[in-house]
N, C-alpha and C. Protein backbone atom coordinates (compact mmCIF):
# COMPACT_ATOMS: atom_id res chain seq x y z
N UNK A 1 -98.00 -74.76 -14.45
CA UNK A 1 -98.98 -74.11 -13.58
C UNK A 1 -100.35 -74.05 -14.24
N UNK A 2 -100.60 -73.99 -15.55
CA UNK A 2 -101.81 -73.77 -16.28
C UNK A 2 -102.52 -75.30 -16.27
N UNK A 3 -101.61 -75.94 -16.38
CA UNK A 3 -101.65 -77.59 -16.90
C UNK A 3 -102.27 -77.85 -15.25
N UNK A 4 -101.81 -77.67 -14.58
CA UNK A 4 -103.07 -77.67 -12.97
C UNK A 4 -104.03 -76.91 -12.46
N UNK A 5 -104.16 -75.88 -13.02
CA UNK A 5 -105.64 -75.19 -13.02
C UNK A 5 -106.36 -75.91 -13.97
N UNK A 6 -106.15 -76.18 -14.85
CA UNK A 6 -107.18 -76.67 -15.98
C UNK A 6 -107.16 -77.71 -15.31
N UNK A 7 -106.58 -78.82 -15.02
CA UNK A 7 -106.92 -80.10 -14.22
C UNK A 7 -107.68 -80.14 -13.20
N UNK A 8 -107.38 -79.26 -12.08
CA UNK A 8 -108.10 -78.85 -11.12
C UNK A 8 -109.45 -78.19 -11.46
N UNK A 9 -110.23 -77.68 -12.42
CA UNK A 9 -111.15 -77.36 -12.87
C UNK A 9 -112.06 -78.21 -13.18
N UNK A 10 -111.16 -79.20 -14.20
CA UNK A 10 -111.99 -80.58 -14.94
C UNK A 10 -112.36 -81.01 -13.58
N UNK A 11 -111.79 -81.42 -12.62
CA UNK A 11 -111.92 -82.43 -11.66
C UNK A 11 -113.02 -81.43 -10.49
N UNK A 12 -112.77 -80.26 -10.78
CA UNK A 12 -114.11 -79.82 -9.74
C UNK A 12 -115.64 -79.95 -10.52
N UNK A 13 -115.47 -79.08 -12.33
CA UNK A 13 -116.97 -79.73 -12.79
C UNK A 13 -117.11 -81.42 -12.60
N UNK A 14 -116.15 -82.07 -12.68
CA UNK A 14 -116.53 -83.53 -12.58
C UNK A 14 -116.91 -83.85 -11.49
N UNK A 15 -116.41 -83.89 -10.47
CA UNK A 15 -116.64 -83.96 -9.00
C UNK A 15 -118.38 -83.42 -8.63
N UNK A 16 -118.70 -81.97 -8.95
CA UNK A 16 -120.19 -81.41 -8.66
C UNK A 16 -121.38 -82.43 -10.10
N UNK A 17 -120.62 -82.70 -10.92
CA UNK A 17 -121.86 -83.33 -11.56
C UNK A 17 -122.33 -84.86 -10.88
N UNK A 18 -121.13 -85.46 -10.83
CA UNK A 18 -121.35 -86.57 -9.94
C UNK A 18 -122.18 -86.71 -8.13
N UNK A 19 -121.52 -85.42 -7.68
CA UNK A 19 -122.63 -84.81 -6.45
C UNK A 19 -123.93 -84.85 -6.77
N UNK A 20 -124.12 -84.50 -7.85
CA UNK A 20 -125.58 -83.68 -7.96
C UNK A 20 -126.40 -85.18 -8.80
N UNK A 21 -125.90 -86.18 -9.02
CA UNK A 21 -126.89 -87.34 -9.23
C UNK A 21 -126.76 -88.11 -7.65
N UNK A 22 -126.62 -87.74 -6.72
CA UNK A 22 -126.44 -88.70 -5.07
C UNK A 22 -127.87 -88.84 -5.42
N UNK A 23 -128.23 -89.62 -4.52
CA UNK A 23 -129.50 -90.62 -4.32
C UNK A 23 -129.26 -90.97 -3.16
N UNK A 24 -129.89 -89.87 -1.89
CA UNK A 24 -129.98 -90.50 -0.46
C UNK A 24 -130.66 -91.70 -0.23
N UNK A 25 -130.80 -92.34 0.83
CA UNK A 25 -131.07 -93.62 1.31
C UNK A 25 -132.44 -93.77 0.90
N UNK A 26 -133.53 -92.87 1.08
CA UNK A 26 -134.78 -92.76 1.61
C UNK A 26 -135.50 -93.18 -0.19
N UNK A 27 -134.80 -92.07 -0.80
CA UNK A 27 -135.21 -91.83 -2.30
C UNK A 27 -135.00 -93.16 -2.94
N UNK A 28 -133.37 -93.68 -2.62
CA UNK A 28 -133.20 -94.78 -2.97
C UNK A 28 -134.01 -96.11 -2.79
N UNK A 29 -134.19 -96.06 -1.47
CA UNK A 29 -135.12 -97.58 -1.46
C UNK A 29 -136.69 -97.78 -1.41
N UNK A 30 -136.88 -95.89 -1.67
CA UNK A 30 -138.42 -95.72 -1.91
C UNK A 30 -138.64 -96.23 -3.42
N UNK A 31 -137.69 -95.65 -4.33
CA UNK A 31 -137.57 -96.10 -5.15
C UNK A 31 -137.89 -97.16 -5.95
N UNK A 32 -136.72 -98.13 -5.19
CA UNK A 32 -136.90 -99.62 -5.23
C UNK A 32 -137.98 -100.80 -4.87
N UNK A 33 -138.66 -100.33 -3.90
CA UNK A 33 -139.41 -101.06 -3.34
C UNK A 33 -140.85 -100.33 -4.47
N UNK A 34 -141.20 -98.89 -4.60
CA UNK A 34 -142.00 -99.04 -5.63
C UNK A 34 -142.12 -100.29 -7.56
N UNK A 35 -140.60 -99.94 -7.59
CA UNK A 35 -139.96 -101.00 -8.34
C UNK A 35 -140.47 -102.40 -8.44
N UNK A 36 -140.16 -102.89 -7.39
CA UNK A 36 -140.69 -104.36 -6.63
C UNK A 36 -141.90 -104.41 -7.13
N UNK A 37 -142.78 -103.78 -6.50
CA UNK A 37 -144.12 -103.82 -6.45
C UNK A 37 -144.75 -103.71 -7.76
N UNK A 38 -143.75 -102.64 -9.23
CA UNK A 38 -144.28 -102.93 -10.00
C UNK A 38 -144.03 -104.01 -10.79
N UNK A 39 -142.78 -104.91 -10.45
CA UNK A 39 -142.19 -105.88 -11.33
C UNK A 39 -142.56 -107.38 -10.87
N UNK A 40 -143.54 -107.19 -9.26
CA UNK A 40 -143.83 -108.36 -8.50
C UNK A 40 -143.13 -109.25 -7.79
N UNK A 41 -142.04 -108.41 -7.62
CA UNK A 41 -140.81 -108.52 -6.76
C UNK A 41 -140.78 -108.32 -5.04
N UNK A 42 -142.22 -107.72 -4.88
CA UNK A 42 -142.31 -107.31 -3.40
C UNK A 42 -143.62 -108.75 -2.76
N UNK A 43 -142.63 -110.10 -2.44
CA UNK A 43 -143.41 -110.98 -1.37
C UNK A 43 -144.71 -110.70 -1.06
N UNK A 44 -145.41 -111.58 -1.06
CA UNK A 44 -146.81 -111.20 -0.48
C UNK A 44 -146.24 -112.44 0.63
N UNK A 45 -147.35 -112.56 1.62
CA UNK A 45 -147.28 -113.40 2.94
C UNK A 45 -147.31 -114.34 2.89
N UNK A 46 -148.39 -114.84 1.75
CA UNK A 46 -148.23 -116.05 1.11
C UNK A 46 -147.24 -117.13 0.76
N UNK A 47 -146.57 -116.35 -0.23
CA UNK A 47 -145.08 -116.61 -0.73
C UNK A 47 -144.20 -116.53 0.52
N UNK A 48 -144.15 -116.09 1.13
CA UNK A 48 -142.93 -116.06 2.04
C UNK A 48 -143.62 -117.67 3.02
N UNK A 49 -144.77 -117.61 3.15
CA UNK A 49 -145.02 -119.15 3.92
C UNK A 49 -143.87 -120.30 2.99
N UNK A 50 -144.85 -119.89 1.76
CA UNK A 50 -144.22 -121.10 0.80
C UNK A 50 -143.20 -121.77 0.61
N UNK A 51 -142.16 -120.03 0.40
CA UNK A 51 -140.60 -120.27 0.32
C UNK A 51 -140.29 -120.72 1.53
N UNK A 52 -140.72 -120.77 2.76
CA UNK A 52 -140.09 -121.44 4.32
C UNK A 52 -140.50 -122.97 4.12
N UNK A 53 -140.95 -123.66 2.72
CA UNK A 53 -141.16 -124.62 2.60
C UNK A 53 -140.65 -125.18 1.35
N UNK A 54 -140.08 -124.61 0.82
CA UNK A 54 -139.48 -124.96 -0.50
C UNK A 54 -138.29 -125.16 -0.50
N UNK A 55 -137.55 -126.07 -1.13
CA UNK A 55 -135.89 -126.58 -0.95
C UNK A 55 -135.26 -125.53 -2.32
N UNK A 56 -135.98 -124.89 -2.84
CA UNK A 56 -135.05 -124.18 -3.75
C UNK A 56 -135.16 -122.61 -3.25
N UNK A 57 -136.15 -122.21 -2.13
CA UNK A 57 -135.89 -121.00 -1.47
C UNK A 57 -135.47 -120.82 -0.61
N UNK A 58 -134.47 -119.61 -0.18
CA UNK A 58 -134.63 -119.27 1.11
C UNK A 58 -135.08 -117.75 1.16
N UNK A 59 -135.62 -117.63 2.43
CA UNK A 59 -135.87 -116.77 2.84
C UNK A 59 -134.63 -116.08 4.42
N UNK A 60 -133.78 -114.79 3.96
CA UNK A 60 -133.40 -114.00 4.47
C UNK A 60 -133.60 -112.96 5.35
N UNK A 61 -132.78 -112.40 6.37
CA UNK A 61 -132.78 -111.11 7.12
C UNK A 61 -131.77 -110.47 7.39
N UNK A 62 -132.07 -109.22 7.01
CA UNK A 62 -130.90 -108.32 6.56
C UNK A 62 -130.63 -107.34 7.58
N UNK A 63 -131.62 -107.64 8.75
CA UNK A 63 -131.54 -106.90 10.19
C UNK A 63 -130.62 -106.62 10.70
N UNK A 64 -130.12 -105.94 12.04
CA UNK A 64 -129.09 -106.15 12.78
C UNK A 64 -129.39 -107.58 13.79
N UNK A 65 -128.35 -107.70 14.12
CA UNK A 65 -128.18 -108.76 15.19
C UNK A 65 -129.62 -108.37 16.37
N UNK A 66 -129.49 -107.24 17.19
CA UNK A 66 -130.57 -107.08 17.52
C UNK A 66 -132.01 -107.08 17.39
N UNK A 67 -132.19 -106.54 15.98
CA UNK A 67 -133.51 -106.57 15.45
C UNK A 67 -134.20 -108.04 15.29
N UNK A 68 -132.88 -108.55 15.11
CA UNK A 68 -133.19 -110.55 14.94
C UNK A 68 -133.65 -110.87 16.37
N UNK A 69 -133.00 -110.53 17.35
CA UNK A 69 -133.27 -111.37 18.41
C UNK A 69 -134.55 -110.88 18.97
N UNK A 70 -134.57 -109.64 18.77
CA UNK A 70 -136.23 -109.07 19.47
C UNK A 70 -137.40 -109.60 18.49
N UNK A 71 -137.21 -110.29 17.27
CA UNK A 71 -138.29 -110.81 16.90
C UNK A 71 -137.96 -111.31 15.48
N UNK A 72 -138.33 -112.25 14.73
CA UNK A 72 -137.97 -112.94 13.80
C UNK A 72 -139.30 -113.98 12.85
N UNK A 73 -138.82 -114.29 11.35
CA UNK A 73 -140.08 -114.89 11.01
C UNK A 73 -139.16 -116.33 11.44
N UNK A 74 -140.12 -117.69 12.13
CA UNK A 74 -139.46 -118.29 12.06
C UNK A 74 -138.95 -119.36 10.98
N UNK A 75 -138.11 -119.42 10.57
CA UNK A 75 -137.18 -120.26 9.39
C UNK A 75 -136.56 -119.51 8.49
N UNK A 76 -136.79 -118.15 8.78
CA UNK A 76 -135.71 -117.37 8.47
C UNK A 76 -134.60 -117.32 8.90
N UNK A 77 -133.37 -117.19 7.58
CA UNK A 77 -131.71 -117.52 8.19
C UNK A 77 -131.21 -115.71 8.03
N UNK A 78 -130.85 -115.23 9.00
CA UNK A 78 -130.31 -113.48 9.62
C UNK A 78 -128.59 -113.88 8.98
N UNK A 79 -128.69 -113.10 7.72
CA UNK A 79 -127.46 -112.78 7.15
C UNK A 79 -127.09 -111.15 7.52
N UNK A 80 -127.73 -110.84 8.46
CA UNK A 80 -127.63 -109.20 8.69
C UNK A 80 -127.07 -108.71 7.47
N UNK A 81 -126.49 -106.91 8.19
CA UNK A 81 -126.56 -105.56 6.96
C UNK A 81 -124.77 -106.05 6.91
N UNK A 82 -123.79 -106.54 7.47
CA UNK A 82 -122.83 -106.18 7.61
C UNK A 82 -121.73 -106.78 6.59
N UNK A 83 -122.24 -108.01 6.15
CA UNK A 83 -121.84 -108.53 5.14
C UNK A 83 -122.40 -109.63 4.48
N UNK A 84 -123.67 -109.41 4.12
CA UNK A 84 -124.64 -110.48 4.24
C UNK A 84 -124.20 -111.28 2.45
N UNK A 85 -123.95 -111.15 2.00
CA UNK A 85 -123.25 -111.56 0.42
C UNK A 85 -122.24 -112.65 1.12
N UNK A 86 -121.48 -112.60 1.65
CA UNK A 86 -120.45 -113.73 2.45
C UNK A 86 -121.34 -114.45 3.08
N UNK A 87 -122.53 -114.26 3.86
CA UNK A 87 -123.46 -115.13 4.69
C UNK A 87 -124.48 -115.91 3.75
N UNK A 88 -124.12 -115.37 2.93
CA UNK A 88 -125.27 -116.11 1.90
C UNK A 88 -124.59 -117.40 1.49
N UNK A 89 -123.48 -117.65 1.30
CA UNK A 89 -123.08 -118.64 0.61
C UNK A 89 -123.13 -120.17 1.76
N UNK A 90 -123.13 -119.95 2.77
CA UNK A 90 -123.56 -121.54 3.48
C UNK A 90 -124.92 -121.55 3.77
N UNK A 91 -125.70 -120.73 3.31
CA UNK A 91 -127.50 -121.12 2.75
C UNK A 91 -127.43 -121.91 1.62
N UNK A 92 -126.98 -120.71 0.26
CA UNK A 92 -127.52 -121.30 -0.87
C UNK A 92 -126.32 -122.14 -1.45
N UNK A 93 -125.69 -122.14 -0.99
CA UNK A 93 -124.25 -123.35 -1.85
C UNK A 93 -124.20 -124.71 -1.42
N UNK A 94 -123.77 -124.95 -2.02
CA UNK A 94 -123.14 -126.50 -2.16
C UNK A 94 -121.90 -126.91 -1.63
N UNK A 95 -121.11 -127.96 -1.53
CA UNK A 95 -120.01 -127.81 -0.99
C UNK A 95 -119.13 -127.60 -2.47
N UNK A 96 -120.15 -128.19 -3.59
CA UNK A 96 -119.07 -127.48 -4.93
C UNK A 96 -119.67 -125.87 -5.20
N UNK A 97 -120.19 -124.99 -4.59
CA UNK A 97 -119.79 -123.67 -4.67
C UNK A 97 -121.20 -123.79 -5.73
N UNK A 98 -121.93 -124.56 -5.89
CA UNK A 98 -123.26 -124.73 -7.43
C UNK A 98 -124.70 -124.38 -6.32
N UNK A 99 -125.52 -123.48 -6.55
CA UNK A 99 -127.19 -123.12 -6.22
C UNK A 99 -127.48 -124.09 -5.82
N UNK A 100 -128.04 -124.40 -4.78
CA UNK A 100 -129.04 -125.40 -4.20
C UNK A 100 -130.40 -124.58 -3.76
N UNK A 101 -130.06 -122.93 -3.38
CA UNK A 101 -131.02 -122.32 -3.27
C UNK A 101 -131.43 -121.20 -3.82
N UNK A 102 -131.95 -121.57 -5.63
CA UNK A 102 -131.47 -119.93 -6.32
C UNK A 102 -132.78 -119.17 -6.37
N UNK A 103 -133.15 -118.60 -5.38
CA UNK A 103 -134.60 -118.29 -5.31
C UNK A 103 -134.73 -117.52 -3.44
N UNK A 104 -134.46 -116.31 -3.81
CA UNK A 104 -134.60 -115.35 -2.06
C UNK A 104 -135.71 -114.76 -2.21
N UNK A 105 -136.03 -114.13 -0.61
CA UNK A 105 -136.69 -113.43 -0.14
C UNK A 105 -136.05 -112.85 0.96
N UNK A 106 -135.65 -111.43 0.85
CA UNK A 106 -135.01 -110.60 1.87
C UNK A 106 -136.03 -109.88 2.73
N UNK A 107 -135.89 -109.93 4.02
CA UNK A 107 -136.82 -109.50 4.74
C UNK A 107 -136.02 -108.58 5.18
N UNK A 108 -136.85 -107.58 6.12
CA UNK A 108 -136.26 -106.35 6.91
C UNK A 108 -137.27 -105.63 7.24
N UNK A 109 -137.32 -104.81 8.56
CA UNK A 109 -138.31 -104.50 9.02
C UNK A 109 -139.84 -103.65 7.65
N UNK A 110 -138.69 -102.21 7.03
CA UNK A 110 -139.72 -102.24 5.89
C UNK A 110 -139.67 -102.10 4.34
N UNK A 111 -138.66 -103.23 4.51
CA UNK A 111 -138.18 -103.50 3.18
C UNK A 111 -137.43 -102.67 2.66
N UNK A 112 -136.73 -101.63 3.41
CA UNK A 112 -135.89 -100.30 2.93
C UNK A 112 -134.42 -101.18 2.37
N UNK A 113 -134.12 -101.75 3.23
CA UNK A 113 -132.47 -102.16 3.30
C UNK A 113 -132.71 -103.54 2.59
N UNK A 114 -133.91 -104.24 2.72
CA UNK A 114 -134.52 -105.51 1.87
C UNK A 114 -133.95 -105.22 0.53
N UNK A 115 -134.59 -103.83 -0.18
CA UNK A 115 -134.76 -103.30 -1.38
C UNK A 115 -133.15 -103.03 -1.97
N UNK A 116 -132.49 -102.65 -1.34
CA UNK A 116 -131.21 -102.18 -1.71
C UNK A 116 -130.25 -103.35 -1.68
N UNK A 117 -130.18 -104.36 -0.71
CA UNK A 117 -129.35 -105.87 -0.39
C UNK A 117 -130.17 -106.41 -1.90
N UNK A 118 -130.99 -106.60 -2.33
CA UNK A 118 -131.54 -107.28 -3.51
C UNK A 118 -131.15 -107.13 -4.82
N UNK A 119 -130.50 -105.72 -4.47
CA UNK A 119 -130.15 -105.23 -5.93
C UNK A 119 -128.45 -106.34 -6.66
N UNK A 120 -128.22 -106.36 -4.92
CA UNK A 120 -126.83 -106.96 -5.04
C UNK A 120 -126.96 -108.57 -5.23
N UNK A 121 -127.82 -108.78 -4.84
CA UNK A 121 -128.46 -110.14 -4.54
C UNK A 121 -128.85 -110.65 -6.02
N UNK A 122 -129.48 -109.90 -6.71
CA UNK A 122 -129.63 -110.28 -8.14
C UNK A 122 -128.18 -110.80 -8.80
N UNK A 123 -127.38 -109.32 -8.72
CA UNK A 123 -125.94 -109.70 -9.11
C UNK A 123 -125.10 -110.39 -9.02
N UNK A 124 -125.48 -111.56 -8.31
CA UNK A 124 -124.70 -111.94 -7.91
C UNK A 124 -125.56 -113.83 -8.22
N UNK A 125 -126.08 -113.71 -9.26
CA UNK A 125 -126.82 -114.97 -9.90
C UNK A 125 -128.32 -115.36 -9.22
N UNK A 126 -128.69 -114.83 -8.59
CA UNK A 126 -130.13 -115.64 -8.17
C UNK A 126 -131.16 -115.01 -9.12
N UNK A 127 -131.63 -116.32 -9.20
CA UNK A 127 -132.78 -116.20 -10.14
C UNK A 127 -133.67 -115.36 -9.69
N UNK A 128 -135.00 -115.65 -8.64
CA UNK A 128 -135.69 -114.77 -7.69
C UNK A 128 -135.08 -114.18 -7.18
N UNK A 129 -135.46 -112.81 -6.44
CA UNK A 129 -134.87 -111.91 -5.53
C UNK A 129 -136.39 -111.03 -5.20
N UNK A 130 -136.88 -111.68 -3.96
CA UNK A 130 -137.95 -110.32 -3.33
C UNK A 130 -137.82 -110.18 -2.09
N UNK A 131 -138.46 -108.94 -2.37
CA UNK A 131 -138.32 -108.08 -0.91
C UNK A 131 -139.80 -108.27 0.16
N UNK A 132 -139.68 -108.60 1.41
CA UNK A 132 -140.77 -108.78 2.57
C UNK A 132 -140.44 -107.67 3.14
N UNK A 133 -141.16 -107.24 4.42
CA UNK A 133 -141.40 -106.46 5.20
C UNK A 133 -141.85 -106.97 6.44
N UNK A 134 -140.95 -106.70 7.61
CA UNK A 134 -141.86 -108.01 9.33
C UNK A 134 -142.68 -106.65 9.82
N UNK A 135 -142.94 -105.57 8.91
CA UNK A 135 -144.09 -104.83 9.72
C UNK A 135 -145.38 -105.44 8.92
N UNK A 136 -145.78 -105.90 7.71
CA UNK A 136 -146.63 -106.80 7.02
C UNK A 136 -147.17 -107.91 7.73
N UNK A 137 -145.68 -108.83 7.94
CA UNK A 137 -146.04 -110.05 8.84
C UNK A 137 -146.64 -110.10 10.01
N UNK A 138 -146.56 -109.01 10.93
CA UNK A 138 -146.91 -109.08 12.04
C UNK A 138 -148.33 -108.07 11.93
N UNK A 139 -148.36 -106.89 11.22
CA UNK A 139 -150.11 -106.72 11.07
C UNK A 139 -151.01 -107.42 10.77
N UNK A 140 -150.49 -108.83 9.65
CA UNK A 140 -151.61 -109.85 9.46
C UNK A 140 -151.54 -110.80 10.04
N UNK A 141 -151.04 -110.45 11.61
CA UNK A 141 -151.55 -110.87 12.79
C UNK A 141 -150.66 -113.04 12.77
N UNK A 142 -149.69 -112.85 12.28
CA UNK A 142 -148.27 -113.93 12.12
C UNK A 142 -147.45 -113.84 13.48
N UNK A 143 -147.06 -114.92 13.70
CA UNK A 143 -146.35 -114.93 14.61
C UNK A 143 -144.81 -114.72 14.71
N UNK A 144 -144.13 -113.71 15.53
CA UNK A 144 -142.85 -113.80 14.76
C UNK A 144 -142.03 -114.74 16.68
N UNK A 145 -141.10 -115.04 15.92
CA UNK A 145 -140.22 -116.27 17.38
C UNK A 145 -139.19 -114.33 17.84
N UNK A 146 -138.79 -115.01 19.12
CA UNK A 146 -137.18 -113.99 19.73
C UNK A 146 -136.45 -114.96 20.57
N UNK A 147 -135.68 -114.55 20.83
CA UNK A 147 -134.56 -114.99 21.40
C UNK A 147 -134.03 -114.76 22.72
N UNK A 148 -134.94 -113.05 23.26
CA UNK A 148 -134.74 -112.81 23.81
C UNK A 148 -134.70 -114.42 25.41
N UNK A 149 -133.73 -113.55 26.06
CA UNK A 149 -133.88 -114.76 27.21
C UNK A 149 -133.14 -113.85 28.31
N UNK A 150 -133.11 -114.41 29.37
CA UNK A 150 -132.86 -114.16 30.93
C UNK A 150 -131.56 -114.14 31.69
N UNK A 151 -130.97 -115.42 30.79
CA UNK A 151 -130.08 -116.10 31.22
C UNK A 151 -128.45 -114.87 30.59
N UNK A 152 -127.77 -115.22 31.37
CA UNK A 152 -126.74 -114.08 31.48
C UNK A 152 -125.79 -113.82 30.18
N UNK A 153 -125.98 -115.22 29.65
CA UNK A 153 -125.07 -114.91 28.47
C UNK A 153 -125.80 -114.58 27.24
N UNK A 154 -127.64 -114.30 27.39
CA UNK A 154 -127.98 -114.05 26.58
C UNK A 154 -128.41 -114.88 24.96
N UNK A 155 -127.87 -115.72 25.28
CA UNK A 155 -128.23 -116.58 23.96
C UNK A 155 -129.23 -117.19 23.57
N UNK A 156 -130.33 -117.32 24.54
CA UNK A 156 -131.68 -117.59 24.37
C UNK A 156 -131.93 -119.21 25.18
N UNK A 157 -131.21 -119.54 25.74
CA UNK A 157 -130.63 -121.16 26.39
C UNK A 157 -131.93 -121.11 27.44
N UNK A 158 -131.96 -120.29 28.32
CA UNK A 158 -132.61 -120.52 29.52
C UNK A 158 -134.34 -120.91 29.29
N UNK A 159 -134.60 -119.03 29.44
CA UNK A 159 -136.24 -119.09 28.97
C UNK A 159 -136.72 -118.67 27.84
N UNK A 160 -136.68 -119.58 26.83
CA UNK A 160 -137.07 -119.66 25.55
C UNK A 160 -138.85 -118.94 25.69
N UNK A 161 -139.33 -118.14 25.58
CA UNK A 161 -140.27 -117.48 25.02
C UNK A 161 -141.28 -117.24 23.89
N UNK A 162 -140.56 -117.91 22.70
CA UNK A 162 -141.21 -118.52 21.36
C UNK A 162 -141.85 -117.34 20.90
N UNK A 163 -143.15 -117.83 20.17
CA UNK A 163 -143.92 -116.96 19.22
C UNK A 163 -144.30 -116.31 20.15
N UNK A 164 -144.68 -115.06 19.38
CA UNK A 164 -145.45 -113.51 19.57
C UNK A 164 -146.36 -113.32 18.85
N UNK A 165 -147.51 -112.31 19.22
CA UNK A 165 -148.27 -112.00 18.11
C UNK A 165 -148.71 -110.13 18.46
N UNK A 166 -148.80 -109.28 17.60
CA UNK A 166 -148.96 -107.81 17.81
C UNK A 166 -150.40 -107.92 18.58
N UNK A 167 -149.99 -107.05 19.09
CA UNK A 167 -151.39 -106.61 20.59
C UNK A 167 -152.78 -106.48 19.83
N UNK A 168 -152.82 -105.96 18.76
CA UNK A 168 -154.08 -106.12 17.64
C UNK A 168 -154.29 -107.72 17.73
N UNK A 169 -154.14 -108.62 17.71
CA UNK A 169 -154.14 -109.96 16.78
C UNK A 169 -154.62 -110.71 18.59
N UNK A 170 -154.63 -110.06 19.73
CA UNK A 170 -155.34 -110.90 20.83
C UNK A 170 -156.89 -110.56 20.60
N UNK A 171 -157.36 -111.71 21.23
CA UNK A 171 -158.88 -111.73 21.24
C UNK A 171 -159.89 -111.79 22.39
């Protein structure tokens, strides 16, 4: 009986110290993305043109399915939040499993979920790993593509709609 109070004790101070380092979402990828920015890890607009032109980058989206279809950079490949580490591998692999593309850029609306997918994204061998933002892209007045369409099944088949540009950026 003593031998489980004392256990039960250890395991409650252990349990509250481990509570008390949590790191909510907000803290976390405020965090990170300051991070970025100081390590030069956070894309400028530039670079993200570039990498949509480079055979050793790709450029990512870590969106939901939705967020993709209402608007997108185009030549960006949407590995969404849900298991995007499995989606990565018929970008950057080979059919022998070897980098063809060791060099990302994770986009997401403001780089919150960008910042946190990157961390894993490093770990997992890529050389580069930065974070974009499509609220950036589209204030400096870029065009982003959707998908949205008319047609019933939704897949974008019918009336293709193309580029957009934010209501600032008409003249």
């Amino acid at each position: 009986m003593k031998l489980s109070k004392i256990l039960f004790s250890v395991s409650l101070v252990a349990s509250s110290v481990f509570a008390s380092e949590f790191i909510d979402y907000s803290k976390l990828s405020k965090s990170l993305k300051e991070e970025a920015k100081k390590s030069g890890n956070y894309a400028t607009t530039e670079e993200v043109k570039k990498a949509l032109s480079e055979k050793n980058w790709a450029v990512v989206d870590v969106r939901t399915a939705e967020e993709w279809a209402a608007g997108f950079i185009k030549g960006t490949q949407r590995v969404g939040r849900e298991a995007p580490e499995k989606a990565l591998e018929g970008i950057v692999l080979d059919d022998d499993d070897k980098f063809v593309k060791d060099n990302l850029i994770v986009v997401c609306n403001t780089a919150s979920r960008a910042s946190i997918e990157a961390e894993t994204f490093r770990k997992m061998g890529f050389k580069t790993v930065k974070i974009y933002d499509m609220h950036k892209w589209i204030d400096e007045c870029n065009p982003v593509t959707t998908k949205y369409s008319d047609a019933e099944d939704k897949t974008g088949t019918k009336n293709k709609f193309g580029a957009y540009y934010a209501e600032h950026c008409k003249k």
